[in-house]
PDB file of N, CA and C in Angstrom:
ATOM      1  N   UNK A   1      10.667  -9.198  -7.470  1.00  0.00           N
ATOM      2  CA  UNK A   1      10.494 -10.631  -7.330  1.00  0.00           C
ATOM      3  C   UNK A   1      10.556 -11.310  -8.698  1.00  0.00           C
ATOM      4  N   UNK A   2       9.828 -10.614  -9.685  1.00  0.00           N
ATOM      5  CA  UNK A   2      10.114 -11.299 -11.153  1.00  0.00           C
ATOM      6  C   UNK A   2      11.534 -11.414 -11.291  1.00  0.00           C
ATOM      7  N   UNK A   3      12.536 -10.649 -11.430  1.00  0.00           N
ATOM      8  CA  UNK A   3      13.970 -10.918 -11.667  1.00  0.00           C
ATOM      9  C   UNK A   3      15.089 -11.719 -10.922  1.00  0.00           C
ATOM     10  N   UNK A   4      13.758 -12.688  -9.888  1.00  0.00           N
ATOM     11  CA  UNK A   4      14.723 -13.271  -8.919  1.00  0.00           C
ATOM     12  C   UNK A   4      15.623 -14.459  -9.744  1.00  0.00           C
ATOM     13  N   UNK A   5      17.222 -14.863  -9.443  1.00  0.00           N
ATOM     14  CA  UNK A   5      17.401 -15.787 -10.038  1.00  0.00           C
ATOM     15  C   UNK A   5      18.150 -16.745  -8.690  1.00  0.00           C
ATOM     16  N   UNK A   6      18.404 -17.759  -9.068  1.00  0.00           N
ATOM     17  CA  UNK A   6      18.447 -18.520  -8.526  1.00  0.00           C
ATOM     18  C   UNK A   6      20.091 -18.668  -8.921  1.00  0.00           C
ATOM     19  N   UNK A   7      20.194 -20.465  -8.571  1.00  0.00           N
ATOM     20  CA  UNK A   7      21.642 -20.886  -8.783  1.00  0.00           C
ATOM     21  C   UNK A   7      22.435 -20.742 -10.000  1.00  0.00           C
ATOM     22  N   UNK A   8      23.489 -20.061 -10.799  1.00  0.00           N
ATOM     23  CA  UNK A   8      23.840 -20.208 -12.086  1.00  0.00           C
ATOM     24  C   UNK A   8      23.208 -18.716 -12.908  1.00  0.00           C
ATOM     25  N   UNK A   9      22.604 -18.388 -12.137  1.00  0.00           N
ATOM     26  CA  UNK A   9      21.662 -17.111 -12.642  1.00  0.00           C
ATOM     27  C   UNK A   9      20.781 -17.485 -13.306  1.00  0.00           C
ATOM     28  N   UNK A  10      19.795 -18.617 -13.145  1.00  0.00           N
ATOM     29  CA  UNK A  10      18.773 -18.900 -13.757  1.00  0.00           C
ATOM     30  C   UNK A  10      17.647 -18.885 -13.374  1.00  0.00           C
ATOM     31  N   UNK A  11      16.719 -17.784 -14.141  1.00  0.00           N
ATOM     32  CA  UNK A  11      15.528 -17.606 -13.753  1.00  0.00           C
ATOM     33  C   UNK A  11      14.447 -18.297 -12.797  1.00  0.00           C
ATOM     34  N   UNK A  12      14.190 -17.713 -11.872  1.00  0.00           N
ATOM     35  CA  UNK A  12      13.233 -18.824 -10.780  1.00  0.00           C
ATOM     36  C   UNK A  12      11.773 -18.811 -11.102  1.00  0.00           C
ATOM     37  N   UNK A  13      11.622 -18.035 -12.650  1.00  0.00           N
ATOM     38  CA  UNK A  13      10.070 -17.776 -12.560  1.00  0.00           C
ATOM     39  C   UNK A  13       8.714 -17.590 -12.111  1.00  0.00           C
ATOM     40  N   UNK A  14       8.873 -16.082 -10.941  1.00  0.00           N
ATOM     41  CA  UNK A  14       7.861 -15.908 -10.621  1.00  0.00           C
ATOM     42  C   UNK A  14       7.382 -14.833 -11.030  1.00  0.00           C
ATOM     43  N   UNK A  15       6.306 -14.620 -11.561  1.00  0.00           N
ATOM     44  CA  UNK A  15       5.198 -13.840 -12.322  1.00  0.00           C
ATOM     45  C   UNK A  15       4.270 -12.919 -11.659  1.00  0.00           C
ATOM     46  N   UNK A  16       5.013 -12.294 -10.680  1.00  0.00           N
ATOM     47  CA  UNK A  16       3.415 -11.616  -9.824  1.00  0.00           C
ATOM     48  C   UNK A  16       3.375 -10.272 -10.699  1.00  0.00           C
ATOM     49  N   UNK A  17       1.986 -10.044 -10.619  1.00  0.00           N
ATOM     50  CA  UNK A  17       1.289  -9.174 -10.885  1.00  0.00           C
ATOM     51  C   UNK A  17       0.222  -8.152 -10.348  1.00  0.00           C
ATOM     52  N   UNK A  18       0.020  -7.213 -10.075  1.00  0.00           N
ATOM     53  CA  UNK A  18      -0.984  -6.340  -8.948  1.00  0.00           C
ATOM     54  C   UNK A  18      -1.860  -7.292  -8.101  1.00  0.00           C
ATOM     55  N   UNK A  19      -2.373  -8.670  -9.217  1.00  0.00           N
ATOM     56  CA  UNK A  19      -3.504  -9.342  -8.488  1.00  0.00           C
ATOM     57  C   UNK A  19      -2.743 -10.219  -7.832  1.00  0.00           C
ATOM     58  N   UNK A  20      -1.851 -10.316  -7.496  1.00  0.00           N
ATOM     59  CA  UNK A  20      -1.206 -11.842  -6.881  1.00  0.00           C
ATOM     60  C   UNK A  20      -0.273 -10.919  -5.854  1.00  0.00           C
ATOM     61  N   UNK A  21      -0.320  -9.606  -5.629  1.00  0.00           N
ATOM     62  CA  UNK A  21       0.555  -9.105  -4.385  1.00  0.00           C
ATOM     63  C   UNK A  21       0.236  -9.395  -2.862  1.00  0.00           C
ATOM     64  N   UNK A  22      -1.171  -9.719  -3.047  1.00  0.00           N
ATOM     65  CA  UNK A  22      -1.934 -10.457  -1.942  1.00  0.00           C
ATOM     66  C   UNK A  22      -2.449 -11.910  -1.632  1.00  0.00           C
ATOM     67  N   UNK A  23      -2.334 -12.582  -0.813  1.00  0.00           N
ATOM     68  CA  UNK A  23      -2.898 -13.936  -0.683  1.00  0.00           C
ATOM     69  C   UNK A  23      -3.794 -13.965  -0.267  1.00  0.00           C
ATOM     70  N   UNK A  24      -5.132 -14.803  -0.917  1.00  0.00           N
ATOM     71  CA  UNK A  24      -6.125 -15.154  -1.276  1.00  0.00           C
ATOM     72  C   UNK A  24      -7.187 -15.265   0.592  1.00  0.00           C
ATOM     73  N   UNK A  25      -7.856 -14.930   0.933  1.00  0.00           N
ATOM     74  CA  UNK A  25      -8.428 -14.956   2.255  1.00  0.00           C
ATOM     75  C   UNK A  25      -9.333 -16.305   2.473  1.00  0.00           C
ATOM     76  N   UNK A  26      -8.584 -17.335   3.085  1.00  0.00           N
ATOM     77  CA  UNK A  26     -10.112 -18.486   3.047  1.00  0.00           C
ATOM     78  C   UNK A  26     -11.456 -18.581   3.368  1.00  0.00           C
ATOM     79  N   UNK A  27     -11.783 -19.330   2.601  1.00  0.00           N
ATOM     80  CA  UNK A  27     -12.926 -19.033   2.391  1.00  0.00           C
ATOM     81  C   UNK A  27     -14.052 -19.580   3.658  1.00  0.00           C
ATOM     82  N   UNK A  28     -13.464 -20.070   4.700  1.00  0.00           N
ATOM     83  CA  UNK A  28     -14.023 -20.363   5.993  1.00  0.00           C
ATOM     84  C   UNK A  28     -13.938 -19.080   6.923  1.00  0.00           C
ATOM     85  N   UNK A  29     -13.077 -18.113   6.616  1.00  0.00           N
ATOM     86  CA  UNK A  29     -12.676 -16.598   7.500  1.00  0.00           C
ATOM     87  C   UNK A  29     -13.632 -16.044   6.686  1.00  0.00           C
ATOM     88  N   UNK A  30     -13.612 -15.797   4.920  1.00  0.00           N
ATOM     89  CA  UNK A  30     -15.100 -14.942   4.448  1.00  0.00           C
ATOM     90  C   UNK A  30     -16.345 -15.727   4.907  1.00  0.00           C
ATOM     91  N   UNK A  31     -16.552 -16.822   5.445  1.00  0.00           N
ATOM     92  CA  UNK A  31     -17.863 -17.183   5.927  1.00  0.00           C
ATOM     93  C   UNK A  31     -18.221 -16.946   6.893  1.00  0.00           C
ATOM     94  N   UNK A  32     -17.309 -16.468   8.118  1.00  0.00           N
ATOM     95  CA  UNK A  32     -17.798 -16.254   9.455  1.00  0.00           C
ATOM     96  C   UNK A  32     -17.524 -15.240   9.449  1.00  0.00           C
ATOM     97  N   UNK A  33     -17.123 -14.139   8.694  1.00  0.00           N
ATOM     98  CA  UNK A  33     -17.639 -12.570   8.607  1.00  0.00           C
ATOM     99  C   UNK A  33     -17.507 -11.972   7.503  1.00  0.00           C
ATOM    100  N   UNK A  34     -18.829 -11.473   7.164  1.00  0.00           N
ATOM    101  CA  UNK A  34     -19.208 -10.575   6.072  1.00  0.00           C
ATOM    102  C   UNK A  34     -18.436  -9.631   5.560  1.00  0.00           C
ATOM    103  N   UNK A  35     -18.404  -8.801   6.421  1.00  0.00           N
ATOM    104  CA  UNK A  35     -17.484  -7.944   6.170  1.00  0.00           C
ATOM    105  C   UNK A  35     -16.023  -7.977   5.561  1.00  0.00           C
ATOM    106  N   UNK A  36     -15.916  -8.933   5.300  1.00  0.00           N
ATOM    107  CA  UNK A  36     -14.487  -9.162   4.674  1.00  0.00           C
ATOM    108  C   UNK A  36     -14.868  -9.545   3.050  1.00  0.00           C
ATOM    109  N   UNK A  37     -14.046  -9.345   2.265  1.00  0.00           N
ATOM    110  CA  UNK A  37     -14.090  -9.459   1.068  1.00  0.00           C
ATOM    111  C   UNK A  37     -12.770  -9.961   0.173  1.00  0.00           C
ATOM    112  N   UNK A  38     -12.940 -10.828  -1.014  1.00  0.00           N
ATOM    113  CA  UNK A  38     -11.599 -11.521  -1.214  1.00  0.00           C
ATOM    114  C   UNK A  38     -11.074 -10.730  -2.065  1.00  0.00           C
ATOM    115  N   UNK A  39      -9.720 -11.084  -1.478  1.00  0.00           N
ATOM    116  CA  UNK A  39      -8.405  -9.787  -2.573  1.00  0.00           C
ATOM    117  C   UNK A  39      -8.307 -10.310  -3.831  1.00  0.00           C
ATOM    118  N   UNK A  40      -8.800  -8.921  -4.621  1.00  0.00           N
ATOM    119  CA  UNK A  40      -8.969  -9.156  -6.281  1.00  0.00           C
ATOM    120  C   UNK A  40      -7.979 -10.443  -6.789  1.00  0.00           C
ATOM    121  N   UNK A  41      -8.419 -10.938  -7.822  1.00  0.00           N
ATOM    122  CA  UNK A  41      -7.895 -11.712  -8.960  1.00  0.00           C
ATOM    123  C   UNK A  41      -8.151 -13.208  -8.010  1.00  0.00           C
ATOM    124  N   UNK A  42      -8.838 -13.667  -7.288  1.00  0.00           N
ATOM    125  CA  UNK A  42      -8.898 -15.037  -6.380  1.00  0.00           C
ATOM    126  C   UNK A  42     -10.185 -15.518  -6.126  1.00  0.00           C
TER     127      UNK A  42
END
């Protein structure tokens, strides 16, 4: 995904990193159960 380019071959700059391979769990779903926990770096 970092080397994606776009039109012209120009960099589309996206930066993921181990902590950003996952999206973030809201924080109304971690309130109505415990058991869940938010995916690192968020």
């Amino acid at each position: 995904m970092n080397n994606a380019k776009g039109v012209g071959g120009a960099s589309l700059g996206y930066h993921l990193d181990e902590n950003r391979l996952f999206w973030p769990i809201p924080q109304a779903e971690l309130d109505k159960n415990s058991n869940l926990t938010q995916n690192p770096g968020y």
